[in-house]
N, C-alpha and C. Protein backbone atom coordinates (compact mmCIF):
# COMPACT_ATOMS: atom_id res chain seq x y z
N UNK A 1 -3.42 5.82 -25.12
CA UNK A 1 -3.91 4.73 -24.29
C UNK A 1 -4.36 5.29 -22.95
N UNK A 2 -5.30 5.04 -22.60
CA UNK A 2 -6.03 5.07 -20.98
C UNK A 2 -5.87 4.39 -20.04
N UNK A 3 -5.44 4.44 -19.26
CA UNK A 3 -4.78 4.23 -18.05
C UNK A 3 -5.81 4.36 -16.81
N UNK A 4 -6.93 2.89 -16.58
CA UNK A 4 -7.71 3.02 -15.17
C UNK A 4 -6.94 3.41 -14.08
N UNK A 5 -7.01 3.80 -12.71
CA UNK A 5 -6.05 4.21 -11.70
C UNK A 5 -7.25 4.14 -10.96
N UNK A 6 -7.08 3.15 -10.33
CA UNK A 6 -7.81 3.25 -8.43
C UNK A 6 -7.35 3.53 -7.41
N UNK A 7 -7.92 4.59 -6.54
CA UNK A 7 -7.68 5.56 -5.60
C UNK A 7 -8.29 4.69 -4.03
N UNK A 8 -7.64 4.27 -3.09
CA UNK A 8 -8.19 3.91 -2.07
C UNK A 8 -7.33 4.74 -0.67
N UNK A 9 -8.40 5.29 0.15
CA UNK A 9 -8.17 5.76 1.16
C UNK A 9 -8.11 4.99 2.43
N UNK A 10 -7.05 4.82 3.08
CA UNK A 10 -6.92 3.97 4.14
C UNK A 10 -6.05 4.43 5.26
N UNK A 11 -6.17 3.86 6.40
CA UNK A 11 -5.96 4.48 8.00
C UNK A 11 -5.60 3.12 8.72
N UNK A 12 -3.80 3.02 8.73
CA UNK A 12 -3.10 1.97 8.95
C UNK A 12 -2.48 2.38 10.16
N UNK A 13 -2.46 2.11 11.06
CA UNK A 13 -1.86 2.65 12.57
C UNK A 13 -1.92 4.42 13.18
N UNK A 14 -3.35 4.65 12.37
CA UNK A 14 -3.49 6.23 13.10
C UNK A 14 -3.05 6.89 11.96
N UNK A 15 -2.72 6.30 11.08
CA UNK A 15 -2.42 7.47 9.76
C UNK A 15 -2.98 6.90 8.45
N UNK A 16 -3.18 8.42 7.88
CA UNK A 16 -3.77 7.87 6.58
C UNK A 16 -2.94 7.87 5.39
N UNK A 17 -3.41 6.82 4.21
CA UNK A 17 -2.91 6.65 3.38
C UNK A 17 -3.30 6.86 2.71
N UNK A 18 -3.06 7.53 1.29
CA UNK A 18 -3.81 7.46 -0.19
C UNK A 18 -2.99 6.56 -1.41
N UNK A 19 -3.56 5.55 -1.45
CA UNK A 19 -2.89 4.56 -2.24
C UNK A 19 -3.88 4.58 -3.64
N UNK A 20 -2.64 4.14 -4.73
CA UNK A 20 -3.39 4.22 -6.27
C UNK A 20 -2.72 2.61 -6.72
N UNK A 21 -3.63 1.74 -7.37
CA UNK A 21 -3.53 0.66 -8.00
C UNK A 21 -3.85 0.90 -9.33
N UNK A 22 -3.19 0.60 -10.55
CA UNK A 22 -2.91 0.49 -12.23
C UNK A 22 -2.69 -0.58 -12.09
N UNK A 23 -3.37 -0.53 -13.58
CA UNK A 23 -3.26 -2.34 -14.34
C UNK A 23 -1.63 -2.00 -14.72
N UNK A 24 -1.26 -3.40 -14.67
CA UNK A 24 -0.06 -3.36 -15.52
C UNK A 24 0.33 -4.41 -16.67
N UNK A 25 -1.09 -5.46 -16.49
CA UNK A 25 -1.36 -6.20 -17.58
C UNK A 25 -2.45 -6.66 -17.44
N UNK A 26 -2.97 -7.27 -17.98
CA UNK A 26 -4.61 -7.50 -18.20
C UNK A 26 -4.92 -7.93 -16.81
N UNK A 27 -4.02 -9.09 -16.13
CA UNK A 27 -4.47 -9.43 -14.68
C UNK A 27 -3.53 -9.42 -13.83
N UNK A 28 -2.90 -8.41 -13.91
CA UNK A 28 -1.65 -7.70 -12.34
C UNK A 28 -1.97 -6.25 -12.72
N UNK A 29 -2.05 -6.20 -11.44
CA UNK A 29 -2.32 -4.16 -10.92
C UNK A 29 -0.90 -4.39 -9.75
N UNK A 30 -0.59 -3.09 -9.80
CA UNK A 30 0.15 -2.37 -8.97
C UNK A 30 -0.06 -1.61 -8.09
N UNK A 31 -0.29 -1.46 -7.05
CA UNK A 31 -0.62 -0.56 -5.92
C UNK A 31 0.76 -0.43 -5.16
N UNK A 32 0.90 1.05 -5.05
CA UNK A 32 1.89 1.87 -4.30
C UNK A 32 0.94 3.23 -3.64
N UNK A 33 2.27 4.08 -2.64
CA UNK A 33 1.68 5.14 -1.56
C UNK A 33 1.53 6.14 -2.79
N UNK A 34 0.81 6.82 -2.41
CA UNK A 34 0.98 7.97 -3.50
C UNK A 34 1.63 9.41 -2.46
N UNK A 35 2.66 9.90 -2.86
CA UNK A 35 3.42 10.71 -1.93
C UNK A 35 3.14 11.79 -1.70
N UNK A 36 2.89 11.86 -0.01
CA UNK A 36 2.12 13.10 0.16
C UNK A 36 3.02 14.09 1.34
N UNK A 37 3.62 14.83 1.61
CA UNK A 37 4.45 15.30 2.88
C UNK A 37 3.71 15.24 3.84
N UNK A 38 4.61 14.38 4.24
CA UNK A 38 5.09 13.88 5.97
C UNK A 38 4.32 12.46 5.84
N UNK A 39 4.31 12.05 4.91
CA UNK A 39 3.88 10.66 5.41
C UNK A 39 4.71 9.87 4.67
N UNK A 40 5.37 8.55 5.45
CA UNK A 40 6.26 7.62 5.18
C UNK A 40 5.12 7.06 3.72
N UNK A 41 6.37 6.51 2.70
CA UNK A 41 5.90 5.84 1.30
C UNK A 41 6.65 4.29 1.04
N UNK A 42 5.96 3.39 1.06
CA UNK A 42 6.79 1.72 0.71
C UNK A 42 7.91 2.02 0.06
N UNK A 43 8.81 1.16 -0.16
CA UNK A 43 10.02 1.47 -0.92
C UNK A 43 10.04 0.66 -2.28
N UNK A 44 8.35 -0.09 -2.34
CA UNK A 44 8.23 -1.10 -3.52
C UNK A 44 6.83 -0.88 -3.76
N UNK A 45 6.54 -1.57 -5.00
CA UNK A 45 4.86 -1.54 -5.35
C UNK A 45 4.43 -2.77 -4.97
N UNK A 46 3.29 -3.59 -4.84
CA UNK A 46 3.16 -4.40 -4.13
C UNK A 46 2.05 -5.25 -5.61
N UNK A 47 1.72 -6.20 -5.92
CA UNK A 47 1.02 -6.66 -6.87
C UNK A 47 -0.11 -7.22 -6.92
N UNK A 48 -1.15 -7.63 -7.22
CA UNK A 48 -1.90 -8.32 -7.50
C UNK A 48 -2.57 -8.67 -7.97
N UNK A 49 -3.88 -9.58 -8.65
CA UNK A 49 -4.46 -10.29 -9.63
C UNK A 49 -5.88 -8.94 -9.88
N UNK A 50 -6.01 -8.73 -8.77
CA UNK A 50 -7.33 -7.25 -9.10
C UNK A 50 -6.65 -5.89 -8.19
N UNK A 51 -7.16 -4.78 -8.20
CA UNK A 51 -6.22 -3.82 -7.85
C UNK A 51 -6.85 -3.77 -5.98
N UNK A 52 -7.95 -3.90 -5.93
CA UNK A 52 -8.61 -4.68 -4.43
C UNK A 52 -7.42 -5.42 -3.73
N UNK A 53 -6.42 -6.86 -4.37
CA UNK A 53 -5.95 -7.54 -3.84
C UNK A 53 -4.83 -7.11 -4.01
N UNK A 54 -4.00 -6.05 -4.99
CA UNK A 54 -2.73 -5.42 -5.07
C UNK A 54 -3.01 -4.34 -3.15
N UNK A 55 -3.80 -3.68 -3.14
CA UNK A 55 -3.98 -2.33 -2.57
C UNK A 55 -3.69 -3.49 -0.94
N UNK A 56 -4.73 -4.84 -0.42
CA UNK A 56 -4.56 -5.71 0.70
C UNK A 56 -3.10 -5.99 0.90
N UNK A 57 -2.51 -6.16 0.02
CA UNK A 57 -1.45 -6.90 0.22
C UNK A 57 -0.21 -5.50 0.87
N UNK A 58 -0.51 -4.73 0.01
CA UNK A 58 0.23 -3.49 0.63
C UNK A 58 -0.32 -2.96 1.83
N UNK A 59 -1.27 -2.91 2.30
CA UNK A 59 -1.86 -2.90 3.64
C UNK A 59 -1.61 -3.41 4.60
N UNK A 60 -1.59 -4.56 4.36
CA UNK A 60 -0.81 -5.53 5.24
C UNK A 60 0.30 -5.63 5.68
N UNK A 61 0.99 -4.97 4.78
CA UNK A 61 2.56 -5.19 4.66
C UNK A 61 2.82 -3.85 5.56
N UNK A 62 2.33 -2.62 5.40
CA UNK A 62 2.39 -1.74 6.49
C UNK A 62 2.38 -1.82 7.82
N UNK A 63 0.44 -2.65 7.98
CA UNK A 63 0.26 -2.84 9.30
C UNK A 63 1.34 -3.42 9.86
N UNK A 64 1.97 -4.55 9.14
CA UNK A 64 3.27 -5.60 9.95
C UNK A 64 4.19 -4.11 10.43
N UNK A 65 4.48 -3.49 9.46
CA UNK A 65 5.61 -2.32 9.63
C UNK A 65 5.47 -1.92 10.93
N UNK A 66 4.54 -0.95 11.24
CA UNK A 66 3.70 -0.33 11.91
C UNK A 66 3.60 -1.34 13.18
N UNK A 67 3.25 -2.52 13.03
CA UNK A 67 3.78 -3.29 14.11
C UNK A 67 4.79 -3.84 14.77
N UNK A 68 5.85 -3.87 14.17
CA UNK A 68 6.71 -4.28 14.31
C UNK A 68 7.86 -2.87 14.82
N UNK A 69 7.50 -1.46 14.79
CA UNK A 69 8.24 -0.40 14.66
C UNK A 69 7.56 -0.09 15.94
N UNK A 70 6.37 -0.79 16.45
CA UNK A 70 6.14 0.08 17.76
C UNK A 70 6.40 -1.15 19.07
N UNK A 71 6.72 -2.45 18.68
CA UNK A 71 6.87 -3.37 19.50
C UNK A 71 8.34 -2.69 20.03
N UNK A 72 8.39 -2.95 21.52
CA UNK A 72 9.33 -2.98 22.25
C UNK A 72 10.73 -3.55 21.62
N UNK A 73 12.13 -3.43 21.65
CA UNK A 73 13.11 -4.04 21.06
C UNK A 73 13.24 -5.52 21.36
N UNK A 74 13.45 -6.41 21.19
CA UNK A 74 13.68 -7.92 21.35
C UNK A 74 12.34 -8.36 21.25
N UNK A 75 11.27 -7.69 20.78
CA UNK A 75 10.13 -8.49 21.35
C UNK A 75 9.48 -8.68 20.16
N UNK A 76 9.98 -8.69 18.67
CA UNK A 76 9.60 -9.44 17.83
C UNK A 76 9.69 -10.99 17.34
């Protein structure tokens, strides 16, 4: 069996990411970090209906990270 895998390159707070989205059934893909040294990796895969909207949703979920890790303490 063949296995599509989409590769998207992305640059979420000054760093880059190389993220891969797989089907995992006809209409959910999976997008996770693909692990590269020295760069932080999600601790989950993130899902969605096309691998476009799996790969956003994990994007997002960074940027919050990434925002939330450089905000001042109390000031979330």
């Amino acid at each position: 069996m063949t296995v599509a895998v989409h590769r998207f390159e992305e640059s979420i707070a000054g760093r880059p990411y190389l993220i891969e989205a797989m089907a995992v059934s006809a209409d959910r893909w999976r997008a996770y970090i693909v692990r590269v040294p020295g760069v932080p990796t999600a601790l989950m895969p993130f899902y969605g209906k096309t691998p476009e909207e799996a790969v956003r949703l994990l994007c997002d979920w960074l940027t919050r990270a990434h925002a939330r890790a450089a905000a001042p303490a109390g000031s979330v």
